[in-house]
PDB file of N, CA and C in Angstrom:
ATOM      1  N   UNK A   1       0.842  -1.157   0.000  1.00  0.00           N
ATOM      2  CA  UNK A   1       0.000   0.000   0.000  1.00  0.00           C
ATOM      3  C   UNK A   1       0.897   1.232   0.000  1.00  0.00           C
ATOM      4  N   UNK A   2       0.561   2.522  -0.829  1.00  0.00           N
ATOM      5  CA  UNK A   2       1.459   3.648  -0.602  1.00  0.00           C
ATOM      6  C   UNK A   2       0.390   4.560  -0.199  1.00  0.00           C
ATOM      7  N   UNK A   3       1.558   5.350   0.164  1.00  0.00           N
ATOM      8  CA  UNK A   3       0.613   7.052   0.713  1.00  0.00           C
ATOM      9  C   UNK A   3       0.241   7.737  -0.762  1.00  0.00           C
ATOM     10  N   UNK A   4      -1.013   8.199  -0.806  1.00  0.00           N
ATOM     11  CA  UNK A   4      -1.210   9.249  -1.625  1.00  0.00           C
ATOM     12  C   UNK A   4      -1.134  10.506  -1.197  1.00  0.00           C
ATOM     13  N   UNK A   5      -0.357  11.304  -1.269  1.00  0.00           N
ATOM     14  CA  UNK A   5      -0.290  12.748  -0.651  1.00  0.00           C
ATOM     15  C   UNK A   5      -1.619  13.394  -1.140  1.00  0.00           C
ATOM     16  N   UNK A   6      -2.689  13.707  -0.117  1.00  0.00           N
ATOM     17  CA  UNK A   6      -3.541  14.451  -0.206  1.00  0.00           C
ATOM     18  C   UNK A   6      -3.833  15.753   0.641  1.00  0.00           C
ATOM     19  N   UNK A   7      -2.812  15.758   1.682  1.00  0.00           N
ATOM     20  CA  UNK A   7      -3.011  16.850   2.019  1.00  0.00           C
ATOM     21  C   UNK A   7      -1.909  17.159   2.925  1.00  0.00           C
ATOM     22  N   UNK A   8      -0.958  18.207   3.214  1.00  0.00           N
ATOM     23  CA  UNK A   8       0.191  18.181   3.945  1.00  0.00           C
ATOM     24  C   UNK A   8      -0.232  18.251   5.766  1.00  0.00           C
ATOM     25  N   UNK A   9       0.772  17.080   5.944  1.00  0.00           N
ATOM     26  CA  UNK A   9       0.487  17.129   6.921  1.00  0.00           C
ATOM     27  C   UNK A   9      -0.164  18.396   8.588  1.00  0.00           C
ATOM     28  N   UNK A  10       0.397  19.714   8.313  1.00  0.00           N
ATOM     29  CA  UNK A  10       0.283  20.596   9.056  1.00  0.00           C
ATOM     30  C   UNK A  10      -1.257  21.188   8.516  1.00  0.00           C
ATOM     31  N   UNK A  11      -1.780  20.290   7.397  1.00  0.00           N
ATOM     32  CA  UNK A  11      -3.364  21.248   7.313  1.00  0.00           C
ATOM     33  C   UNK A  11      -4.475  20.273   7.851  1.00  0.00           C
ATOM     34  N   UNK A  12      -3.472  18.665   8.124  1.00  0.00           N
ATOM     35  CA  UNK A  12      -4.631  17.845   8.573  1.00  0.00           C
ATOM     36  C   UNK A  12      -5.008  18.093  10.171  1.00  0.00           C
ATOM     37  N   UNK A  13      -6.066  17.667  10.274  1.00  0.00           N
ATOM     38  CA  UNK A  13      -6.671  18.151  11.975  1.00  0.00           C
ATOM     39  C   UNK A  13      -6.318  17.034  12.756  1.00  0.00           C
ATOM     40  N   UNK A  14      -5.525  17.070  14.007  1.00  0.00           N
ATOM     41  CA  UNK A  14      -5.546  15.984  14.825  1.00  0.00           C
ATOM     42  C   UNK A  14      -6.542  15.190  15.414  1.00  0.00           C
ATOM     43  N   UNK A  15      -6.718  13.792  15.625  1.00  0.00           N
ATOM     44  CA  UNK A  15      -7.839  13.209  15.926  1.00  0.00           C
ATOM     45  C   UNK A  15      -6.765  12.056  16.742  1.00  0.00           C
ATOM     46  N   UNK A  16      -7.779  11.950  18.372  1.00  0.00           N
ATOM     47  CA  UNK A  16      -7.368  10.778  18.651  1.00  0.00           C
ATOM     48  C   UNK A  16      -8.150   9.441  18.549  1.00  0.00           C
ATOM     49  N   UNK A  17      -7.509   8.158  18.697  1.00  0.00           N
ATOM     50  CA  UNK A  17      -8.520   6.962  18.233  1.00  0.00           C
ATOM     51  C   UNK A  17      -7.301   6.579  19.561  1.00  0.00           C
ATOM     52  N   UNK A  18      -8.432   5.441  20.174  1.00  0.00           N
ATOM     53  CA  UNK A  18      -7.443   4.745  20.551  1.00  0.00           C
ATOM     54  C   UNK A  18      -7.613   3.508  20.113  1.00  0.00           C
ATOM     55  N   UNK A  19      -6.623   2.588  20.000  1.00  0.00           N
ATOM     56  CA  UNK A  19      -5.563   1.252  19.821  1.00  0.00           C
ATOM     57  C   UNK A  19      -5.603   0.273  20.720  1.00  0.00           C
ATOM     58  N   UNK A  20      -5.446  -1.030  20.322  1.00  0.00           N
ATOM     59  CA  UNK A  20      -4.941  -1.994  21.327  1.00  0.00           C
ATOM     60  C   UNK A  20      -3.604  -1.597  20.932  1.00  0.00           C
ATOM     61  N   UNK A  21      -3.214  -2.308  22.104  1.00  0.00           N
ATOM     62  CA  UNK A  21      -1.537  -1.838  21.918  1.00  0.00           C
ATOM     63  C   UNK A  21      -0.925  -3.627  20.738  1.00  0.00           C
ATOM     64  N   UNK A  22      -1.500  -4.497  20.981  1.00  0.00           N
ATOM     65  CA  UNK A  22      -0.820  -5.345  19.805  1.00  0.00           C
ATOM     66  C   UNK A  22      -1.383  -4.376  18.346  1.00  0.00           C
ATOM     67  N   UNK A  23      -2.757  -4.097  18.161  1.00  0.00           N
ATOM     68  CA  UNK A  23      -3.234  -3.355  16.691  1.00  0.00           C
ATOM     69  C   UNK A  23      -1.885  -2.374  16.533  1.00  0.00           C
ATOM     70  N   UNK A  24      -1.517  -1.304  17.154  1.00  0.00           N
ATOM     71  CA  UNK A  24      -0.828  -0.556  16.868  1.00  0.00           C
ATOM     72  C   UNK A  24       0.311  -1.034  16.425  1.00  0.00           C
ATOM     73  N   UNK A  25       1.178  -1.835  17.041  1.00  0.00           N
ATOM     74  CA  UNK A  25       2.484  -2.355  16.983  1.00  0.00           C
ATOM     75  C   UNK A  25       2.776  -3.409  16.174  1.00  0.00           C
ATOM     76  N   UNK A  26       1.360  -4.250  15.348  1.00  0.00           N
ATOM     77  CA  UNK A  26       0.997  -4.513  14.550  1.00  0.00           C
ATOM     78  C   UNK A  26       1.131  -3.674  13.158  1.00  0.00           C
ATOM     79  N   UNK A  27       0.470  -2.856  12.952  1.00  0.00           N
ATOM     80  CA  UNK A  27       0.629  -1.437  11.789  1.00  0.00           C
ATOM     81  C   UNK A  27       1.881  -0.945  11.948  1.00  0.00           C
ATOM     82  N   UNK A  28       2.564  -1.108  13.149  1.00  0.00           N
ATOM     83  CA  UNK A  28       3.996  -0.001  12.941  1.00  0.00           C
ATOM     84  C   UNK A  28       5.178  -1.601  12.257  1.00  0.00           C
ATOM     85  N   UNK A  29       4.601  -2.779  12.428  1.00  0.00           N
ATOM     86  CA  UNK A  29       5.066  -4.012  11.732  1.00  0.00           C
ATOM     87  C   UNK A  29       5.240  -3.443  10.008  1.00  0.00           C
ATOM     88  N   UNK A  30       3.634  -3.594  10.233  1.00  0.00           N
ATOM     89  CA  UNK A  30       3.323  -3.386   8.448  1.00  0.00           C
ATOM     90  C   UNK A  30       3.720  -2.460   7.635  1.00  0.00           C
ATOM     91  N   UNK A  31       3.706  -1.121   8.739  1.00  0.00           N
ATOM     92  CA  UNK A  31       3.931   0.511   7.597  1.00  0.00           C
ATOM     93  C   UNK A  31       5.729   0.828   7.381  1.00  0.00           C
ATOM     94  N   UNK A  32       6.396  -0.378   7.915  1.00  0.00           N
ATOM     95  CA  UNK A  32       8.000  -0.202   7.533  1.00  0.00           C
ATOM     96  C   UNK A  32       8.163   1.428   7.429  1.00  0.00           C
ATOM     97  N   UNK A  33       8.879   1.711   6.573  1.00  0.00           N
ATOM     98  CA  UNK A  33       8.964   3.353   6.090  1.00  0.00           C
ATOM     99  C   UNK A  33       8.161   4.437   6.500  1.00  0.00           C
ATOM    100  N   UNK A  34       7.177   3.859   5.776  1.00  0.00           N
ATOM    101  CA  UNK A  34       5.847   4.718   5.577  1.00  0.00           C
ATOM    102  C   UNK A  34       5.674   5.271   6.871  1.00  0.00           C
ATOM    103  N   UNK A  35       5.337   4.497   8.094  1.00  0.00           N
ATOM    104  CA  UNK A  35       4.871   5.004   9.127  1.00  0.00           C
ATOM    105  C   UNK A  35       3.426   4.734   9.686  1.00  0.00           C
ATOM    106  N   UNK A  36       3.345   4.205  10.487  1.00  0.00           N
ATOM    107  CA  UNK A  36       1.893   3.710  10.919  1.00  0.00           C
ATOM    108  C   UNK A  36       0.877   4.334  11.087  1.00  0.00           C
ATOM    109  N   UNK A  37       0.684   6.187  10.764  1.00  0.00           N
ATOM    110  CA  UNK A  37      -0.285   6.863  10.917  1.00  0.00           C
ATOM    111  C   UNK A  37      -0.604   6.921   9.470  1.00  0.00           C
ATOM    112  N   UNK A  38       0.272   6.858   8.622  1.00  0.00           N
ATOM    113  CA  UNK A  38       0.182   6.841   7.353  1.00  0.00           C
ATOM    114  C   UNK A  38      -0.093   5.993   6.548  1.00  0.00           C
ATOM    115  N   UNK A  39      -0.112   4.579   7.086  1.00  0.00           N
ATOM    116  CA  UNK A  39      -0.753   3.314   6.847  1.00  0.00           C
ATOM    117  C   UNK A  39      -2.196   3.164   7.172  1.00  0.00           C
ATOM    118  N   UNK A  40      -2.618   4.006   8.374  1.00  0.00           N
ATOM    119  CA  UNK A  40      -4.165   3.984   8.571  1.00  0.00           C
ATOM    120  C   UNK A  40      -5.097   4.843   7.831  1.00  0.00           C
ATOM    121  N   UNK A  41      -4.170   5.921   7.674  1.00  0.00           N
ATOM    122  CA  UNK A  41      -4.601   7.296   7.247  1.00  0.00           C
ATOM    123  C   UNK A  41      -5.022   6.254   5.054  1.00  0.00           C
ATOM    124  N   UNK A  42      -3.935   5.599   4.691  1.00  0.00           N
ATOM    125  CA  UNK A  42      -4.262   4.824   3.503  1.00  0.00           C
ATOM    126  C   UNK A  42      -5.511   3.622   3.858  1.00  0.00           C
ATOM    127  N   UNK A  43      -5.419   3.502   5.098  1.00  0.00           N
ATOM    128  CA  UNK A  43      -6.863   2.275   4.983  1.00  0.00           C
ATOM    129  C   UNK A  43      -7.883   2.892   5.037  1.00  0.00           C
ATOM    130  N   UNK A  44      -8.224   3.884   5.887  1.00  0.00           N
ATOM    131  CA  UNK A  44      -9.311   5.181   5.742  1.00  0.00           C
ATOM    132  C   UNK A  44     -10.061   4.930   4.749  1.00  0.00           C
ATOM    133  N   UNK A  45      -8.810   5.562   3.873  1.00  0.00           N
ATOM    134  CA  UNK A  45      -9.091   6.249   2.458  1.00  0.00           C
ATOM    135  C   UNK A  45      -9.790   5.252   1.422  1.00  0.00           C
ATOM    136  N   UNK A  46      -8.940   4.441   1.584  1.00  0.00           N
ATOM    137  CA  UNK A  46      -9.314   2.893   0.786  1.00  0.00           C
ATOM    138  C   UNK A  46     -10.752   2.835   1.135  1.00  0.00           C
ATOM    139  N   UNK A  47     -11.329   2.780   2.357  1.00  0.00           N
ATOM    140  CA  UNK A  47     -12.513   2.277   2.618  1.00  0.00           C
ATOM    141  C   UNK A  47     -13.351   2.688   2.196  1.00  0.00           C
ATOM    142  N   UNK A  48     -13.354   4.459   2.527  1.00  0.00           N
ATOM    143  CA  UNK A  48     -13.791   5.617   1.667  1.00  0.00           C
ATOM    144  C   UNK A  48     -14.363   5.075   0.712  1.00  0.00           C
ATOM    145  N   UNK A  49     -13.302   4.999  -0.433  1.00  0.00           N
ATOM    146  CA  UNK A  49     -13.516   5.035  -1.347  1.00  0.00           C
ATOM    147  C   UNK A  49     -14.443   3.593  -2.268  1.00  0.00           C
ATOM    148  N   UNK A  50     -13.704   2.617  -1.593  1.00  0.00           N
ATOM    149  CA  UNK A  50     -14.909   1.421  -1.506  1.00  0.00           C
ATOM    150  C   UNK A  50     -15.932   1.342  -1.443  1.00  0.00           C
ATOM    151  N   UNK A  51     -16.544   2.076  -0.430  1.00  0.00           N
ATOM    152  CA  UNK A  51     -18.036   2.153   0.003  1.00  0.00           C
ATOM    153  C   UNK A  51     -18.739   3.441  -0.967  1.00  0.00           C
ATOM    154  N   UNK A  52     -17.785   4.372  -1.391  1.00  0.00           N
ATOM    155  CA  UNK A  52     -18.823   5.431  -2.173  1.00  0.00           C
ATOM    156  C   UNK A  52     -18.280   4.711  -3.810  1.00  0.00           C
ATOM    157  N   UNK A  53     -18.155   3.874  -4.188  1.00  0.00           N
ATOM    158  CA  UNK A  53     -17.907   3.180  -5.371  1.00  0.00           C
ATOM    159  C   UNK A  53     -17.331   4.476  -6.547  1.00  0.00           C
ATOM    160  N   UNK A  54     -16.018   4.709  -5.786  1.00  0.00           N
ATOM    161  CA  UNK A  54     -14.948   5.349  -6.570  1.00  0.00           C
ATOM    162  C   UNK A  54     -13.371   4.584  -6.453  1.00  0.00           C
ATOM    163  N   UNK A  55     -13.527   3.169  -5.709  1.00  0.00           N
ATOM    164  CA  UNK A  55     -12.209   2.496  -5.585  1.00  0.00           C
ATOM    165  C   UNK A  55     -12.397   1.123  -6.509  1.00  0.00           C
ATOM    166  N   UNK A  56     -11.373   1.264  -7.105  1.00  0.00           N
ATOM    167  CA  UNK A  56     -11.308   0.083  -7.775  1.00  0.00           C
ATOM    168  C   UNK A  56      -9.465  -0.377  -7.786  1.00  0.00           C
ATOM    169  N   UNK A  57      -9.450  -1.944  -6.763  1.00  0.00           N
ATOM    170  CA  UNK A  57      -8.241  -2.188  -6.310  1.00  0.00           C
ATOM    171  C   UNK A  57      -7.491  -2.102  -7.552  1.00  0.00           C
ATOM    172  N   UNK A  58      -5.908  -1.782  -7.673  1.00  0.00           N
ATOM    173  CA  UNK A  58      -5.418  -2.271  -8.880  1.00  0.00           C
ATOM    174  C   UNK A  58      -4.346  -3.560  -8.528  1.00  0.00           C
ATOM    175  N   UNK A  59      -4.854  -5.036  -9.411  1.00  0.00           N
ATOM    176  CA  UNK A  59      -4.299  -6.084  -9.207  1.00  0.00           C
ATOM    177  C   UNK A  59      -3.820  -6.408 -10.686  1.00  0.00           C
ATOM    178  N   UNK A  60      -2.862  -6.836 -10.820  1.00  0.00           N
ATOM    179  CA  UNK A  60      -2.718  -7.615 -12.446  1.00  0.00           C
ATOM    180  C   UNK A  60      -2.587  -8.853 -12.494  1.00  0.00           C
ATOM    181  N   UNK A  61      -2.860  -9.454 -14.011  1.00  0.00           N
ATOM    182  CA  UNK A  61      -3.175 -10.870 -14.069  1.00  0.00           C
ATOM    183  C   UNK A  61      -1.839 -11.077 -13.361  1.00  0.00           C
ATOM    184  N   UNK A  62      -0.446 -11.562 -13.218  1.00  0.00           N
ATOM    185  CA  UNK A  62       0.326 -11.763 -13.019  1.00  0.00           C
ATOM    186  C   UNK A  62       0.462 -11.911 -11.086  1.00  0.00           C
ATOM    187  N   UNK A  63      -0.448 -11.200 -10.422  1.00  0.00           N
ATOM    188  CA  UNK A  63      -0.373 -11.001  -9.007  1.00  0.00           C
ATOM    189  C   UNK A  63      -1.387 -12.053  -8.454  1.00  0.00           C
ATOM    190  N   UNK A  64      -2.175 -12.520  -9.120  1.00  0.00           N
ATOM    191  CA  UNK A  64      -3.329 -13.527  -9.015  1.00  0.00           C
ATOM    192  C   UNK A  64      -2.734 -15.027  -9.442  1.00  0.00           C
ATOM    193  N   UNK A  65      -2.486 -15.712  -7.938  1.00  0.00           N
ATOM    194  CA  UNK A  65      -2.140 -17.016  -7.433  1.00  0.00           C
ATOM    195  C   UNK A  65      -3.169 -18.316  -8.269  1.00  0.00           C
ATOM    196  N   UNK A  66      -4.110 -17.619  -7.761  1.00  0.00           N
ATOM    197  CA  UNK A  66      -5.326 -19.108  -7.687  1.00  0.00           C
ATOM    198  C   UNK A  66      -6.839 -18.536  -8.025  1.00  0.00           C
ATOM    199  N   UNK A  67      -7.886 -19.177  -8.695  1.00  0.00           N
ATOM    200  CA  UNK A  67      -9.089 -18.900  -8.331  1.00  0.00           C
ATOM    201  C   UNK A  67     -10.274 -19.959  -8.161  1.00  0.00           C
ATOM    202  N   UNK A  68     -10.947 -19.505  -7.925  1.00  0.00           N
ATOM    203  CA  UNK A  68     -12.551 -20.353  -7.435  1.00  0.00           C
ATOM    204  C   UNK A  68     -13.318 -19.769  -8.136  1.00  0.00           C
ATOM    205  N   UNK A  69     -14.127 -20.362  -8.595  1.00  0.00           N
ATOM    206  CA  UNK A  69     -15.675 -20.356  -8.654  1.00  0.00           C
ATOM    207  C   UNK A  69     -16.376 -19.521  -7.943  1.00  0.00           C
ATOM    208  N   UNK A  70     -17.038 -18.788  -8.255  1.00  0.00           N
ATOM    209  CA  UNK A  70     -18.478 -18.268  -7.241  1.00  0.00           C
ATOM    210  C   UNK A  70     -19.268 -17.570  -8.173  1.00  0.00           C
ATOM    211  N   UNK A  71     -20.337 -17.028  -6.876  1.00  0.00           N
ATOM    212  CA  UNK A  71     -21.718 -16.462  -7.757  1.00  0.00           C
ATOM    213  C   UNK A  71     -21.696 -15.142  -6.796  1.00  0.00           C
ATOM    214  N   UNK A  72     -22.165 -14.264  -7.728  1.00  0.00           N
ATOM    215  CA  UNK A  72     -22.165 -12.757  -6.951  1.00  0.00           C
ATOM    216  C   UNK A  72     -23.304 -12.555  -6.253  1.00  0.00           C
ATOM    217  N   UNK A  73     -23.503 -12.691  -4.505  1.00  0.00           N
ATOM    218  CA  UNK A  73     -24.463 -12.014  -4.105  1.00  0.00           C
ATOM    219  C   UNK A  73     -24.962 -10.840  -3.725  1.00  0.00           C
ATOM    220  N   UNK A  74     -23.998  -9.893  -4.115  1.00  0.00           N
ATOM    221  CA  UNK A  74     -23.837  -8.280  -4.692  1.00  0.00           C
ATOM    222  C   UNK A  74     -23.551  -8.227  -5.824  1.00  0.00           C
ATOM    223  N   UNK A  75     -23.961  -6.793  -5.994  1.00  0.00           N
ATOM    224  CA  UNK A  75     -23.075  -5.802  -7.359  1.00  0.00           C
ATOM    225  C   UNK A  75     -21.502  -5.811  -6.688  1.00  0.00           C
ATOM    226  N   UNK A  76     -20.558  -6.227  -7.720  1.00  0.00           N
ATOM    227  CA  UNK A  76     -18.990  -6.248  -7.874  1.00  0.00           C
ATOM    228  C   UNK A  76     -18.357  -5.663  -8.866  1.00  0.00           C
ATOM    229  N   UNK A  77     -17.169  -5.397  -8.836  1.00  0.00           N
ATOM    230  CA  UNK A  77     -16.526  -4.943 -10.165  1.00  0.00           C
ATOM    231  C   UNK A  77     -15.400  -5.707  -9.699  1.00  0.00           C
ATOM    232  N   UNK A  78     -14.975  -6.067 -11.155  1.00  0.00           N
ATOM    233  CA  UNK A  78     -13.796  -7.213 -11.463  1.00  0.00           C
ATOM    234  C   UNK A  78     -12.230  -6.195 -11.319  1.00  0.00           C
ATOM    235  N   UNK A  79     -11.500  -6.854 -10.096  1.00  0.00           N
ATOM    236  CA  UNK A  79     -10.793  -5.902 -10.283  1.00  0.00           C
ATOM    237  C   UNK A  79      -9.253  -5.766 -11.283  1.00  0.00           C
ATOM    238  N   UNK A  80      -9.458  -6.640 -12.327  1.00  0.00           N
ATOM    239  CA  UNK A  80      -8.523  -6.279 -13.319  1.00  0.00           C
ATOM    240  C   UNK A  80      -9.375  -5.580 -14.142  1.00  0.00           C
ATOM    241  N   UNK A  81     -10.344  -5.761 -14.712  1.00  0.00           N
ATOM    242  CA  UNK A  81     -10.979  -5.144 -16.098  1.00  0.00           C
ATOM    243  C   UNK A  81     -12.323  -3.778 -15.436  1.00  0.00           C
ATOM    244  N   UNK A  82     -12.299  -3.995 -14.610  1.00  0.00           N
ATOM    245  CA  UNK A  82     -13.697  -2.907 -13.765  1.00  0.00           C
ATOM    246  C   UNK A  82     -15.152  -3.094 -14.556  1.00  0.00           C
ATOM    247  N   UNK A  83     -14.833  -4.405 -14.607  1.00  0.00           N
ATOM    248  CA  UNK A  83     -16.602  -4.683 -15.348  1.00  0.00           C
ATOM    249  C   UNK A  83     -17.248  -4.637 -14.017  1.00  0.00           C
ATOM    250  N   UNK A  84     -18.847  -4.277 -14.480  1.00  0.00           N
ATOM    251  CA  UNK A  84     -19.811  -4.896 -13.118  1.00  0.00           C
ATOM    252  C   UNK A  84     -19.902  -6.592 -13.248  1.00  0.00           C
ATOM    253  N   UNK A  85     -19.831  -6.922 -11.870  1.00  0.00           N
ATOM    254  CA  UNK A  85     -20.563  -8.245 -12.151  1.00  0.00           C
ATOM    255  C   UNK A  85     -21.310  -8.292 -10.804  1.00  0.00           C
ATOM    256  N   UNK A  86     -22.993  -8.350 -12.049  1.00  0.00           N
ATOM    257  CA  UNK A  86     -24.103  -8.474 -11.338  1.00  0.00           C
ATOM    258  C   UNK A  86     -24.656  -9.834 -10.329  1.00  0.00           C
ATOM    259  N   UNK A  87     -25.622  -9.048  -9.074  1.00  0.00           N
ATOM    260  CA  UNK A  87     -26.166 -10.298  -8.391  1.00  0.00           C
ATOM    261  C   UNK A  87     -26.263 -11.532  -9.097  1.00  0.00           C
ATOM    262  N   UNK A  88     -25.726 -13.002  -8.470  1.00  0.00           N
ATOM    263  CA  UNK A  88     -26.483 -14.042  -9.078  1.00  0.00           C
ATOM    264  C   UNK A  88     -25.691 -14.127 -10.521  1.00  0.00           C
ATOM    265  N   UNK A  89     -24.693 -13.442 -11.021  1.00  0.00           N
ATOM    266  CA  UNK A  89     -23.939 -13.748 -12.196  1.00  0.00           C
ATOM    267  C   UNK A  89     -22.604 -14.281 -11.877  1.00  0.00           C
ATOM    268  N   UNK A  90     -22.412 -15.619 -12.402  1.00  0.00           N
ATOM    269  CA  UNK A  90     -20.840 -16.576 -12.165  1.00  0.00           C
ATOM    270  C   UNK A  90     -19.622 -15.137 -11.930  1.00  0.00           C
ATOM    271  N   UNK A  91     -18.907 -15.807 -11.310  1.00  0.00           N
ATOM    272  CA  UNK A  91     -17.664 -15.324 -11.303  1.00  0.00           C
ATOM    273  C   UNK A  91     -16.462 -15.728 -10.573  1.00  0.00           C
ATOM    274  N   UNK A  92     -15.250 -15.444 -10.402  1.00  0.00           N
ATOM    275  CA  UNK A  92     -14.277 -15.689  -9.936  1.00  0.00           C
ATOM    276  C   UNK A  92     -14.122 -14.654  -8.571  1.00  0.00           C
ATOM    277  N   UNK A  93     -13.146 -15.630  -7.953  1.00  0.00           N
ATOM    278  CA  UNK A  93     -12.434 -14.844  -6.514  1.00  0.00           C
ATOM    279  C   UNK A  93     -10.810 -15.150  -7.054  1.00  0.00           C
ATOM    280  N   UNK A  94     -10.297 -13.973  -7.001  1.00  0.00           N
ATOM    281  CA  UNK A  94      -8.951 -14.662  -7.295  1.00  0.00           C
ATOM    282  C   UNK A  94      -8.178 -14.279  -5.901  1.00  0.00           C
ATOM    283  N   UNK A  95      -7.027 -15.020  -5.475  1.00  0.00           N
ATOM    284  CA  UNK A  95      -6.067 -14.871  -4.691  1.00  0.00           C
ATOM    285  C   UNK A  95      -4.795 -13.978  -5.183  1.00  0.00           C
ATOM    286  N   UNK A  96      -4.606 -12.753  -4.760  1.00  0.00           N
ATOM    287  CA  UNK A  96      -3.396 -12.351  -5.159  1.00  0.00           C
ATOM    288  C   UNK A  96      -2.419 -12.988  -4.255  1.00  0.00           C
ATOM    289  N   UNK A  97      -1.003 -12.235  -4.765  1.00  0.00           N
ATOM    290  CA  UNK A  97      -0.002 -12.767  -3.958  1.00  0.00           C
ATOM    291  C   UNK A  97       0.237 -12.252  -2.976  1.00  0.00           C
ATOM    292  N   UNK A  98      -0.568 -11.108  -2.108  1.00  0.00           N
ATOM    293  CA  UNK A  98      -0.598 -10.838  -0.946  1.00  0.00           C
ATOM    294  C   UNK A  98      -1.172 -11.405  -0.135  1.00  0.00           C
ATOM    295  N   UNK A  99      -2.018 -12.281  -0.351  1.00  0.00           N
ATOM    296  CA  UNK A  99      -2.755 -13.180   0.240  1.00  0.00           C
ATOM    297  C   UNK A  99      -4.640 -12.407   0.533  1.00  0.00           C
ATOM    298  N   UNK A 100      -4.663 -11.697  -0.819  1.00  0.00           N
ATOM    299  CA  UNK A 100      -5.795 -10.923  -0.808  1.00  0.00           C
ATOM    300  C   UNK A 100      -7.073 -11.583  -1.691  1.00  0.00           C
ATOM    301  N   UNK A 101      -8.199 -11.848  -1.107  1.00  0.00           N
ATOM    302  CA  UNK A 101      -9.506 -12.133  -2.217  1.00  0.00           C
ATOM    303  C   UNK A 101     -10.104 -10.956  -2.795  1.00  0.00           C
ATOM    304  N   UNK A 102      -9.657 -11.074  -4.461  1.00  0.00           N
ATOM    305  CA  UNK A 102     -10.658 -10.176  -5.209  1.00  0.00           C
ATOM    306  C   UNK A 102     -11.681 -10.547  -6.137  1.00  0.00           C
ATOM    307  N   UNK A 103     -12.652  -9.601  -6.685  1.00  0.00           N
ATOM    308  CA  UNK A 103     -13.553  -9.907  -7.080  1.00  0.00           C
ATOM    309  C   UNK A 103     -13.176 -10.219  -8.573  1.00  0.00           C
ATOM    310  N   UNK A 104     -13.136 -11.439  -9.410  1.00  0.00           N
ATOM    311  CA  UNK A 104     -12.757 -11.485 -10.787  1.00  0.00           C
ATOM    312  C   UNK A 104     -14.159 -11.917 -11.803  1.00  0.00           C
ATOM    313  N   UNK A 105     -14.405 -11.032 -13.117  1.00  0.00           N
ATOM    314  CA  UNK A 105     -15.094 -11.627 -13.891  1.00  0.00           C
ATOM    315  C   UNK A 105     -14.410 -12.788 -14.663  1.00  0.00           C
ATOM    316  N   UNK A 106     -15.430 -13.789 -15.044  1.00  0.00           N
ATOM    317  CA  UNK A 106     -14.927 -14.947 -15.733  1.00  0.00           C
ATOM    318  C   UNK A 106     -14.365 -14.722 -16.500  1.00  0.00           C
ATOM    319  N   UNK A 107     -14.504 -13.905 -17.528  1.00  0.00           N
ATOM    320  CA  UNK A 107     -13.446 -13.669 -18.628  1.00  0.00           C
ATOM    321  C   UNK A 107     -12.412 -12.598 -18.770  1.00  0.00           C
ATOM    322  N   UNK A 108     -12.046 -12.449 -17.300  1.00  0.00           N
ATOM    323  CA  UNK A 108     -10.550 -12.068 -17.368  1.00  0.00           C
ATOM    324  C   UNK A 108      -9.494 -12.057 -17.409  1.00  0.00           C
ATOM    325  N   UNK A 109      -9.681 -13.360 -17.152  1.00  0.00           N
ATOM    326  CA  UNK A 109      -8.383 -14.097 -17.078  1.00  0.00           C
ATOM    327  C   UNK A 109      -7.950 -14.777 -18.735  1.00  0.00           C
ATOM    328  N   UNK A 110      -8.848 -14.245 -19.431  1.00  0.00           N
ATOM    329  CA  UNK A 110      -8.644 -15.087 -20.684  1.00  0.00           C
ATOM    330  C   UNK A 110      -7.446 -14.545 -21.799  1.00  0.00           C
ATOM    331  N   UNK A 111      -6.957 -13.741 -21.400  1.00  0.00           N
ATOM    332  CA  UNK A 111      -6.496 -13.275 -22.353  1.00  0.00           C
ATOM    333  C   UNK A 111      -4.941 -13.442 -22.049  1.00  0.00           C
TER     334      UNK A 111
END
């Protein structure tokens, strides 16, 4: 995951949350460099953007391990090609190599 610079730090407003102390020390594991406020501050955003359907992960065929079978019991978008794939229409879960499940249409992988 990287930082997208969206806003310099001295214009963002402080907010406290609190942490378990493994969660935290956990994220300061994960954000290496980056920095662990800056790793949350990117999951935020991610989520954000997930839920108001302006995120679409970027995975390539090449990062995708394995897939399965399934059937969509939501609206999805495939996240190599950003097709919809509708309720109740076949599709794939693929495994990236992060050890992540995404949403794949069947014919993406075809090419």
């Amino acid at each position: 995951m990287q930082t997208i610079p969206r806003t310099s730090t001295t214009e963002m407003e402080v907010t406290s949350i609190r942490l378990e102390r493994e969660l935290k020390e956990r994220l300061k594991e994960l954000s290496g460099n980056q920095g662990y406020q800056a790793l949350i501050r990117d999951i935020l955003w991610n989520y954000v953007q997930q839920k108001s359907g302006e995120f679409t992960p970027q995975v390539s065929p090449t990062e995708i391990r394995a897939t399965m079978s399934a059937t969509a019991c939501q609206e999805e978008r495939c996240t190599l090609t950003g097709k919809v794939i509708y309720p109740n229409e076949s599709m794939l879960l693929g495994l990236t190599t992060a050890g992540v499940l995404v949403p794949l249409s069947v014919e993406s992988l075809n090419d």
